[in-house]
PDB file of N, CA and C in Angstrom:
ATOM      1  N   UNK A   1       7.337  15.727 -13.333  1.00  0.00           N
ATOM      2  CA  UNK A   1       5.971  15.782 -13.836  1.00  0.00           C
ATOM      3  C   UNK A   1       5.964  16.011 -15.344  1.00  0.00           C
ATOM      4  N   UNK A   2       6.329  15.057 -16.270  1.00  0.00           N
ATOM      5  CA  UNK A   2       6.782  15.159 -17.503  1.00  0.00           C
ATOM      6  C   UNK A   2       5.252  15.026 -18.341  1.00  0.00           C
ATOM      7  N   UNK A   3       4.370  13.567 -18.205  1.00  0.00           N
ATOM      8  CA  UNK A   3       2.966  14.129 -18.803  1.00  0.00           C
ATOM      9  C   UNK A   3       2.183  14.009 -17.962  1.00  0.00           C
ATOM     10  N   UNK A   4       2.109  14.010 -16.696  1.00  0.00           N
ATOM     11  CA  UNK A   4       1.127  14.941 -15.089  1.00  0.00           C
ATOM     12  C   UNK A   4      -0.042  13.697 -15.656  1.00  0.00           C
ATOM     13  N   UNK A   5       0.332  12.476 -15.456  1.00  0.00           N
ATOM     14  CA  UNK A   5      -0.726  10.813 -15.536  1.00  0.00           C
ATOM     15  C   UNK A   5      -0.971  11.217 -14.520  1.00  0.00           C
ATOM     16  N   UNK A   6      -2.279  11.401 -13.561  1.00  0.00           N
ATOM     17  CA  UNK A   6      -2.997  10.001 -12.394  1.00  0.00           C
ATOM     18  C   UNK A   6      -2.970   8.813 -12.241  1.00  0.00           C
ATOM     19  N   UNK A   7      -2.222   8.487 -11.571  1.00  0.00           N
ATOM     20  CA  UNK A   7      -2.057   7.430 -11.381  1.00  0.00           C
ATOM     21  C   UNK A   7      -2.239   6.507 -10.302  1.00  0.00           C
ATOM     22  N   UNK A   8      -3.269   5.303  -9.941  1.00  0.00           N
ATOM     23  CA  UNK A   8      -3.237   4.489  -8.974  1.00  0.00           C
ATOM     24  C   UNK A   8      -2.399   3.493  -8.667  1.00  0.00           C
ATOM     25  N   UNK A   9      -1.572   3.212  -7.750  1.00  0.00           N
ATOM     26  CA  UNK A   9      -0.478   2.049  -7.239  1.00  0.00           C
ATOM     27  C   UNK A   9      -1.057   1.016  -6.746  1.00  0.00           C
ATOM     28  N   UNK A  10      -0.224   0.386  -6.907  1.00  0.00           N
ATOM     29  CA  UNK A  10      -0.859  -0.723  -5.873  1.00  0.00           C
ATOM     30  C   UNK A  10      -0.089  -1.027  -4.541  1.00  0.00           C
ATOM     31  N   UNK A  11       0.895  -0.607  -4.052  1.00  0.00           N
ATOM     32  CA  UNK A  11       1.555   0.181  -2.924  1.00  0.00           C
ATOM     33  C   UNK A  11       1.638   1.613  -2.431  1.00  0.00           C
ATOM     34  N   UNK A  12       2.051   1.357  -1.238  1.00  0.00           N
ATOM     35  CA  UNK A  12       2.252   3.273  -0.491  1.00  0.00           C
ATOM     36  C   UNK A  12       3.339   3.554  -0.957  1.00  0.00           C
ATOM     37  N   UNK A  13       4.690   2.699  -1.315  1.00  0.00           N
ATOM     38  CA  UNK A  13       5.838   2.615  -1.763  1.00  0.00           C
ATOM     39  C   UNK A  13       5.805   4.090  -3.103  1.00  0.00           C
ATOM     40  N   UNK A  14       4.440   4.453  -3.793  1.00  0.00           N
ATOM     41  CA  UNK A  14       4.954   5.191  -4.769  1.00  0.00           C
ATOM     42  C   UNK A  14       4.255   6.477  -4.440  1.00  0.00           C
ATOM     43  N   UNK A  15       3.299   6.570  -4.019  1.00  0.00           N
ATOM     44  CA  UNK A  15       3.144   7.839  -3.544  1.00  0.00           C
ATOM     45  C   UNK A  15       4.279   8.269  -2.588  1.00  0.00           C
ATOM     46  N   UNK A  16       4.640   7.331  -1.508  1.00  0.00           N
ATOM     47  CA  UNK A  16       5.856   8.074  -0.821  1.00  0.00           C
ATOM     48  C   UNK A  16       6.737   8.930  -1.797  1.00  0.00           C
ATOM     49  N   UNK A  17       6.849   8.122  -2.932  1.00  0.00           N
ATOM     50  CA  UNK A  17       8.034   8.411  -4.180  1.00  0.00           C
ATOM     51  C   UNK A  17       7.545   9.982  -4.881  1.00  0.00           C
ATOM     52  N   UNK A  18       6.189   9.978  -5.135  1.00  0.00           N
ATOM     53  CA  UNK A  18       5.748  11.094  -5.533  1.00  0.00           C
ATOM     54  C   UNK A  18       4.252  10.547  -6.664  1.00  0.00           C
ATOM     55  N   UNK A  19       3.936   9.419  -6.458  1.00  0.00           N
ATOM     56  CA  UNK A  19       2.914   8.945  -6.983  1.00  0.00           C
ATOM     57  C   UNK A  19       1.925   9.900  -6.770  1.00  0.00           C
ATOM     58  N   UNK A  20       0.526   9.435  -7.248  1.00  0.00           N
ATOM     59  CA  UNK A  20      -0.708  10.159  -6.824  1.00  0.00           C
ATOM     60  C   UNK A  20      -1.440   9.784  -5.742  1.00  0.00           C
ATOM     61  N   UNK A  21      -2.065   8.474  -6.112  1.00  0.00           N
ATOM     62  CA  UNK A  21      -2.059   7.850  -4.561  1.00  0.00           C
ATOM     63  C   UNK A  21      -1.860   6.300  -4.970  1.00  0.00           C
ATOM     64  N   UNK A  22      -1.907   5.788  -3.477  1.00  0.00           N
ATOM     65  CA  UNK A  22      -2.164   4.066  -3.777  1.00  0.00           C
ATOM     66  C   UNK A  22      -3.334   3.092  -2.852  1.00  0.00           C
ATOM     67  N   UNK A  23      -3.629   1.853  -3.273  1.00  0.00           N
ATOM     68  CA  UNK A  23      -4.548   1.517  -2.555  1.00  0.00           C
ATOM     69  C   UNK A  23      -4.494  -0.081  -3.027  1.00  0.00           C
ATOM     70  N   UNK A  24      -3.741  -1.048  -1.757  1.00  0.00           N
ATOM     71  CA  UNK A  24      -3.831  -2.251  -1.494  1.00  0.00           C
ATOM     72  C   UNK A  24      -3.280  -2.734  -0.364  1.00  0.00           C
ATOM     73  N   UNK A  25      -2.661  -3.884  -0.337  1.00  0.00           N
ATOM     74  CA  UNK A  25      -2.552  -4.503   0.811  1.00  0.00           C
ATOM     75  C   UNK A  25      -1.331  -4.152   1.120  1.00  0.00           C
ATOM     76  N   UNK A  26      -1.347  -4.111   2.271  1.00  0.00           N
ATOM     77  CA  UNK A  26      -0.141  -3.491   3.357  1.00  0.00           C
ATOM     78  C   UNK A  26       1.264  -4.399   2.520  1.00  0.00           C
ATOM     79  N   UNK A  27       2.341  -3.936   2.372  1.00  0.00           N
ATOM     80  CA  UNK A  27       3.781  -4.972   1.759  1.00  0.00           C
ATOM     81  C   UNK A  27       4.272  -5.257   2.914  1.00  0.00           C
ATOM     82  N   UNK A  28       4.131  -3.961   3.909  1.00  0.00           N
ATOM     83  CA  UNK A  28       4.918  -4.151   5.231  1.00  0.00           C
ATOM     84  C   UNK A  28       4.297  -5.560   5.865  1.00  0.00           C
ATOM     85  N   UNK A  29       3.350  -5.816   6.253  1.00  0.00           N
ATOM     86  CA  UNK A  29       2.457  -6.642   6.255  1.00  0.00           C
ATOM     87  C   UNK A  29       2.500  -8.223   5.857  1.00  0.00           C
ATOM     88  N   UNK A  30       3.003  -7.930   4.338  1.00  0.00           N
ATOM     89  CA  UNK A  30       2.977  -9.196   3.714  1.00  0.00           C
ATOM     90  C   UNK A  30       4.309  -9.335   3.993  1.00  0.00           C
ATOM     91  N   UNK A  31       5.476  -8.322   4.145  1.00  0.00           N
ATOM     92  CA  UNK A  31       6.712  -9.191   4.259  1.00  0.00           C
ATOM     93  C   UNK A  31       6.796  -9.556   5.788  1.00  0.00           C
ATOM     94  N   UNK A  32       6.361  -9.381   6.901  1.00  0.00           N
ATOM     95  CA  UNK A  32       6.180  -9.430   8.368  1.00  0.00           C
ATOM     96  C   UNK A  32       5.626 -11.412   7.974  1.00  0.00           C
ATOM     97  N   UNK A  33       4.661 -11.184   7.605  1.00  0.00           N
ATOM     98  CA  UNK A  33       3.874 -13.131   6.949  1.00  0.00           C
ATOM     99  C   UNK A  33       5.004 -13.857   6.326  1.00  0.00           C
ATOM    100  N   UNK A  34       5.070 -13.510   5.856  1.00  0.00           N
ATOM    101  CA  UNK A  34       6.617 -13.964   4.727  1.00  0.00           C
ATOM    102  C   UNK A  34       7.603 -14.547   6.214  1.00  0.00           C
ATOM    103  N   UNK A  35       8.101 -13.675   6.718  1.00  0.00           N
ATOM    104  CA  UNK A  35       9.088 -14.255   8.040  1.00  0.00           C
ATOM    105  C   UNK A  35       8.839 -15.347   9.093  1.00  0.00           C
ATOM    106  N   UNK A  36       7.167 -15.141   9.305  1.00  0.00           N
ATOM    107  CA  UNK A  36       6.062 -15.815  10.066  1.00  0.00           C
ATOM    108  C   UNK A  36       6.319 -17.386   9.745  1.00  0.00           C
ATOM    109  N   UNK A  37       6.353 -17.497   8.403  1.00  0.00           N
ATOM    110  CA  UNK A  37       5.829 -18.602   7.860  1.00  0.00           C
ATOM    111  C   UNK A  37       7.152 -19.340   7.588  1.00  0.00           C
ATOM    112  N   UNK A  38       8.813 -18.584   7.539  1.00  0.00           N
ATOM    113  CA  UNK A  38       9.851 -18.942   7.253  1.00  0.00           C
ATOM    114  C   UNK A  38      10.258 -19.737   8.422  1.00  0.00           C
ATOM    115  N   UNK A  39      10.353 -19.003   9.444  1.00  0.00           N
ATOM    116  CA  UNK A  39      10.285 -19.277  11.125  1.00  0.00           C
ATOM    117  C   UNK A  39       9.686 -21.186  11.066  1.00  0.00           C
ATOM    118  N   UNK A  40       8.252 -20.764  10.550  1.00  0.00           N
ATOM    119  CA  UNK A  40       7.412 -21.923  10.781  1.00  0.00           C
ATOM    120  C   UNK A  40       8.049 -23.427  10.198  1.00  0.00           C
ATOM    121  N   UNK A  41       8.626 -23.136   9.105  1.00  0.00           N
ATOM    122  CA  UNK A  41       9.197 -24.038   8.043  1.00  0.00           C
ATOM    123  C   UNK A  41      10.696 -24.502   8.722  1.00  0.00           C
ATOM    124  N   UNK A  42      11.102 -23.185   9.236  1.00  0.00           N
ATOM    125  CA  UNK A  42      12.844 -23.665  10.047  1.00  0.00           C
ATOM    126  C   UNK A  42      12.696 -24.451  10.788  1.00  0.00           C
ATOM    127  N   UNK A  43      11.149 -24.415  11.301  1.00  0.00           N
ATOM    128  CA  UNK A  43      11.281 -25.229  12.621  1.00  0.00           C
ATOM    129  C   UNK A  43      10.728 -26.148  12.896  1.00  0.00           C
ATOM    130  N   UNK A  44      10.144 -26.647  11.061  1.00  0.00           N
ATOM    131  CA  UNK A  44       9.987 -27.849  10.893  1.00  0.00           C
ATOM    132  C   UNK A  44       8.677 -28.496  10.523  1.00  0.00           C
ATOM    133  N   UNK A  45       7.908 -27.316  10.174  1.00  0.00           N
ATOM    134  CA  UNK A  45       6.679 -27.323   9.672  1.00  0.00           C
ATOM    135  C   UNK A  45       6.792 -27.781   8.387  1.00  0.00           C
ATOM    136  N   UNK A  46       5.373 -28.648   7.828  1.00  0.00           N
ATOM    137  CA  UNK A  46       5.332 -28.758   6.636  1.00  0.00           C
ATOM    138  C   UNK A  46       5.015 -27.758   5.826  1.00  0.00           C
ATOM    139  N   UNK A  47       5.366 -26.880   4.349  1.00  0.00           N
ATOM    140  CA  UNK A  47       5.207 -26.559   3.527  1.00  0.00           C
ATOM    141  C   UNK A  47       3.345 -26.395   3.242  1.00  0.00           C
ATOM    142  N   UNK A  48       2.762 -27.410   3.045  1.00  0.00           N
ATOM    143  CA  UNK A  48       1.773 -27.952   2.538  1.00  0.00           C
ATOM    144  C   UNK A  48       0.743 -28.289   3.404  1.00  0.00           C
ATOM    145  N   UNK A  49       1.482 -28.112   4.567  1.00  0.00           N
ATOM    146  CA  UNK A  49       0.213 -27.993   5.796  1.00  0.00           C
ATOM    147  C   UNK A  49       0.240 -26.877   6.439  1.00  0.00           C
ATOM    148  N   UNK A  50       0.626 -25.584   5.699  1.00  0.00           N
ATOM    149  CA  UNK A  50       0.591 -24.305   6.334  1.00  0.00           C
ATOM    150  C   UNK A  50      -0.704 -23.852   5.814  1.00  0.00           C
ATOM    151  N   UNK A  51      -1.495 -22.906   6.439  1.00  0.00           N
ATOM    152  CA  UNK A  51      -2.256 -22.304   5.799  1.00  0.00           C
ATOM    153  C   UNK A  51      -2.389 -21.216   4.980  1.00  0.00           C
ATOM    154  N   UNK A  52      -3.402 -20.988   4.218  1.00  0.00           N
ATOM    155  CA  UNK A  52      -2.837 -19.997   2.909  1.00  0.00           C
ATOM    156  C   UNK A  52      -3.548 -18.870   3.775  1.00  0.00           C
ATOM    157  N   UNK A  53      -2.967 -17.590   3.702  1.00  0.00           N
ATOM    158  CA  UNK A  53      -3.088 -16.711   4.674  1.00  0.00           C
ATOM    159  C   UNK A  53      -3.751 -15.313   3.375  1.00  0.00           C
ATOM    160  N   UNK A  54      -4.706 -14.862   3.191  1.00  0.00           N
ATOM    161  CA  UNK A  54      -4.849 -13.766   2.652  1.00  0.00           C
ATOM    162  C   UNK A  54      -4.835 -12.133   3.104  1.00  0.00           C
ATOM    163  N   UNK A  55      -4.327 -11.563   2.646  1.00  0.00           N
ATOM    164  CA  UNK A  55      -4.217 -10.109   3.362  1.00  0.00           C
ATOM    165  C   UNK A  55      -5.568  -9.681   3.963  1.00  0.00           C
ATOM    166  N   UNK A  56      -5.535  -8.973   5.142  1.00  0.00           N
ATOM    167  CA  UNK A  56      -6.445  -8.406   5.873  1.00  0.00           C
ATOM    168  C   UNK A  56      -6.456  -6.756   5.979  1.00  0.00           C
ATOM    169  N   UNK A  57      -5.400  -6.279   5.495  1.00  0.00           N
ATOM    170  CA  UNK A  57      -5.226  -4.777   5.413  1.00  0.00           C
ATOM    171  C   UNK A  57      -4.388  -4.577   4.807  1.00  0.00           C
ATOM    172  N   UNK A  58      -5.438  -3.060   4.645  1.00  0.00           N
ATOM    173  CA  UNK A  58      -5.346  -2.482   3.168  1.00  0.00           C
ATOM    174  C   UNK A  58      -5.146  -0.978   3.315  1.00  0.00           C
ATOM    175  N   UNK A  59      -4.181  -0.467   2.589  1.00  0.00           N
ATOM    176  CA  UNK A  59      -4.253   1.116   2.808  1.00  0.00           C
ATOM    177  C   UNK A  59      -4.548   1.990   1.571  1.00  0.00           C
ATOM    178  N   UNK A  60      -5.348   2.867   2.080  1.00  0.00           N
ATOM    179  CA  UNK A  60      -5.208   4.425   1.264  1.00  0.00           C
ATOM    180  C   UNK A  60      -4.385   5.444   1.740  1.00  0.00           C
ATOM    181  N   UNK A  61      -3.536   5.515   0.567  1.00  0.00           N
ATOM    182  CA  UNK A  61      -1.966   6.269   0.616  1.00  0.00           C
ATOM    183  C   UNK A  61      -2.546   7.548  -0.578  1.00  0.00           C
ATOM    184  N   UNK A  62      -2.646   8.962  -0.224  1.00  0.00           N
ATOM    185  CA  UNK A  62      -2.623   9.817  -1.315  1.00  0.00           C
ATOM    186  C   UNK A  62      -1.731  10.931  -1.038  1.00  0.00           C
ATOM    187  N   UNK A  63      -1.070  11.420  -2.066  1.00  0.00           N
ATOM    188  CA  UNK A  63       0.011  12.347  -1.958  1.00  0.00           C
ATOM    189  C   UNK A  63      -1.024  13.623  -2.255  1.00  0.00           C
ATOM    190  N   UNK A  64      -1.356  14.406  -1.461  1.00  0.00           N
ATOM    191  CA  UNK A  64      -2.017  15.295  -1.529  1.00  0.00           C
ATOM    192  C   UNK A  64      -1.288  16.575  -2.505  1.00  0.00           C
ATOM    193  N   UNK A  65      -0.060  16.903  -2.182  1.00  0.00           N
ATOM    194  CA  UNK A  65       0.985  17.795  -2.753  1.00  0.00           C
ATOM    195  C   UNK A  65       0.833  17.495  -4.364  1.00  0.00           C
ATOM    196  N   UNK A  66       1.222  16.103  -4.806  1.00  0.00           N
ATOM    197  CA  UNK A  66       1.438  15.747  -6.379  1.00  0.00           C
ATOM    198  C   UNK A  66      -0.160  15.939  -6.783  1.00  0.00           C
ATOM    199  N   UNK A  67      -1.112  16.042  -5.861  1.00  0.00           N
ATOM    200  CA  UNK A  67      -2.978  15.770  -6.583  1.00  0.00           C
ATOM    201  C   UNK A  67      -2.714  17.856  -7.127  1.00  0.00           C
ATOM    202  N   UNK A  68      -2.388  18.725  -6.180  1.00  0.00           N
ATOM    203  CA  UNK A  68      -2.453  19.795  -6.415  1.00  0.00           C
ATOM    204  C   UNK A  68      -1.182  20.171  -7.620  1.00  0.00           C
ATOM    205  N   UNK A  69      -0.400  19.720  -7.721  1.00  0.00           N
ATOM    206  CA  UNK A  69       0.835  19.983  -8.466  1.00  0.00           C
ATOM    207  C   UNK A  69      -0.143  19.537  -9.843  1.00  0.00           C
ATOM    208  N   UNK A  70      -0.968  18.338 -10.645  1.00  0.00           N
ATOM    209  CA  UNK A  70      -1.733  17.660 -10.876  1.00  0.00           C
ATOM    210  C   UNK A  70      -2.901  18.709 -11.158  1.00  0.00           C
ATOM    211  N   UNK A  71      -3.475  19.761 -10.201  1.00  0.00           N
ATOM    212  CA  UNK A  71      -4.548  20.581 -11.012  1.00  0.00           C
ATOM    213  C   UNK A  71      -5.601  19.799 -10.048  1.00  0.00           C
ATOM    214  N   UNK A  72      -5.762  18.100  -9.643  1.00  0.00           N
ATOM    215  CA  UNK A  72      -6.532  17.782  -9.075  1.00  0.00           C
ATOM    216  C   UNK A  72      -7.001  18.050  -7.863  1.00  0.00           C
ATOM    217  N   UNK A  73      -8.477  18.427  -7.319  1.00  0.00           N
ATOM    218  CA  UNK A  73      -9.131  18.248  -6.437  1.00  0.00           C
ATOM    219  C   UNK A  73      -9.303  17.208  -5.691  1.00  0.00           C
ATOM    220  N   UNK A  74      -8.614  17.166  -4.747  1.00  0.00           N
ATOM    221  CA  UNK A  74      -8.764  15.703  -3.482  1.00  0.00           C
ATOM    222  C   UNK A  74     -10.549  16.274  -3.090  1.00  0.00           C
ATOM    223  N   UNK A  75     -11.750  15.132  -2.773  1.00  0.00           N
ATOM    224  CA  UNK A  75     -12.772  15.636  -2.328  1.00  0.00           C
ATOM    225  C   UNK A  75     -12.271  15.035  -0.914  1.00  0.00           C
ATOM    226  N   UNK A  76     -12.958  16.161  -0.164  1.00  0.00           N
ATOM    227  CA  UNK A  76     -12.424  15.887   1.898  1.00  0.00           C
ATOM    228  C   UNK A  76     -13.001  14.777   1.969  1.00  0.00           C
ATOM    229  N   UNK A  77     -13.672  14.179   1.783  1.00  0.00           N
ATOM    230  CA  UNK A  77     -14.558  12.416   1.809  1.00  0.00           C
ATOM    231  C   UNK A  77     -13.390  11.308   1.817  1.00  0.00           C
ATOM    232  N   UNK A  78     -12.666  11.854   0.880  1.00  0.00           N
ATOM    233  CA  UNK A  78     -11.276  10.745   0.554  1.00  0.00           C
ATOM    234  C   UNK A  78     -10.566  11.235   1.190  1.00  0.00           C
ATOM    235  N   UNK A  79      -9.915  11.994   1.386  1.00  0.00           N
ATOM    236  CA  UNK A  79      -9.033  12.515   2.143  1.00  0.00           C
ATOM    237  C   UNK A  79      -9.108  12.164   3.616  1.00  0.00           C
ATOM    238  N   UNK A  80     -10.647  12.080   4.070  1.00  0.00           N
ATOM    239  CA  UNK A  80     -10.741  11.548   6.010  1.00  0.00           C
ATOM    240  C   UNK A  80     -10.608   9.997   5.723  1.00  0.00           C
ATOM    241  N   UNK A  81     -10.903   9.384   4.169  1.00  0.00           N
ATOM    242  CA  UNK A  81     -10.867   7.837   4.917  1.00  0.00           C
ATOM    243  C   UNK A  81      -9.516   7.250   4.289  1.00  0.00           C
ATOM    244  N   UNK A  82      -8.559   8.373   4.337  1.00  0.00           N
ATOM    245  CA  UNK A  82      -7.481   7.461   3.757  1.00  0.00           C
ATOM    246  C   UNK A  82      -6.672   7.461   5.325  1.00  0.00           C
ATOM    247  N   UNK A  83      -5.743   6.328   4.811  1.00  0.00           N
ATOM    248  CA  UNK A  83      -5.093   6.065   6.005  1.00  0.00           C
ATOM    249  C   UNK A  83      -3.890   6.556   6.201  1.00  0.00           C
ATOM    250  N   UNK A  84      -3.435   7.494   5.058  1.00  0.00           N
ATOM    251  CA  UNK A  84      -2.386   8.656   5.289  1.00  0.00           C
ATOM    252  C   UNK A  84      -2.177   8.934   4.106  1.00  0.00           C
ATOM    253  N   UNK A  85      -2.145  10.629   4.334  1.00  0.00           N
ATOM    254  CA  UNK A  85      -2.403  11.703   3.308  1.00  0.00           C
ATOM    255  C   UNK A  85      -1.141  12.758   3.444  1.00  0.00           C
ATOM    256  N   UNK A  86      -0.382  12.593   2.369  1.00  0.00           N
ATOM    257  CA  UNK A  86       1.040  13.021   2.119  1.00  0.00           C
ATOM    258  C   UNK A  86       0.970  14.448   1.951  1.00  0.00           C
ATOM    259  N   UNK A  87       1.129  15.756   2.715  1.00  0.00           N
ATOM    260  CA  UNK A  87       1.265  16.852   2.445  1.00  0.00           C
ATOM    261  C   UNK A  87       2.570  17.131   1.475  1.00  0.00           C
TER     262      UNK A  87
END
């Protein structure tokens, strides 16, 4: 905690790490599509007749521990609608 930034991610990947929090589309998710679509291509699909697939979920990741280390106040509002809250 060298200059104690807030900081928003755009993965869970950094709050796991010790971020503050994060909030976008699942990676787990997008790399699961990624395999989907490799599969599809091995087996002989066209490229160009796949469809373009946009993310459908999305997480709120907050490290509750680094918000208090931080001085910051989590309000309980955020805290019930995140989708996991890092003690």
């Amino acid at each position: 905690m060298l200059h104690k930034i807030p900081t928003i991610y755009p993965f869970r990947e950094f709050p796991e790490a010790g971020g503050l929090m994060s909030y976008g589309a699942s990676l787990r998710d997008a790399i699961r599509r990624v395999g989907v679509y490799a599969g599809l291509i091995l087996k002989g699909a066209k490229p160009a007749d796949l469809p373009v697939v946009q993310s459908t979920k999305f997480e709120l990741v907050i490290n509750h521990e680094t918000a208090r280390m931080l001085g910051i106040t989590v309000p309980p509002q955020l805290l019930a609608r995140a989708d996991e809250v890092i003690e």
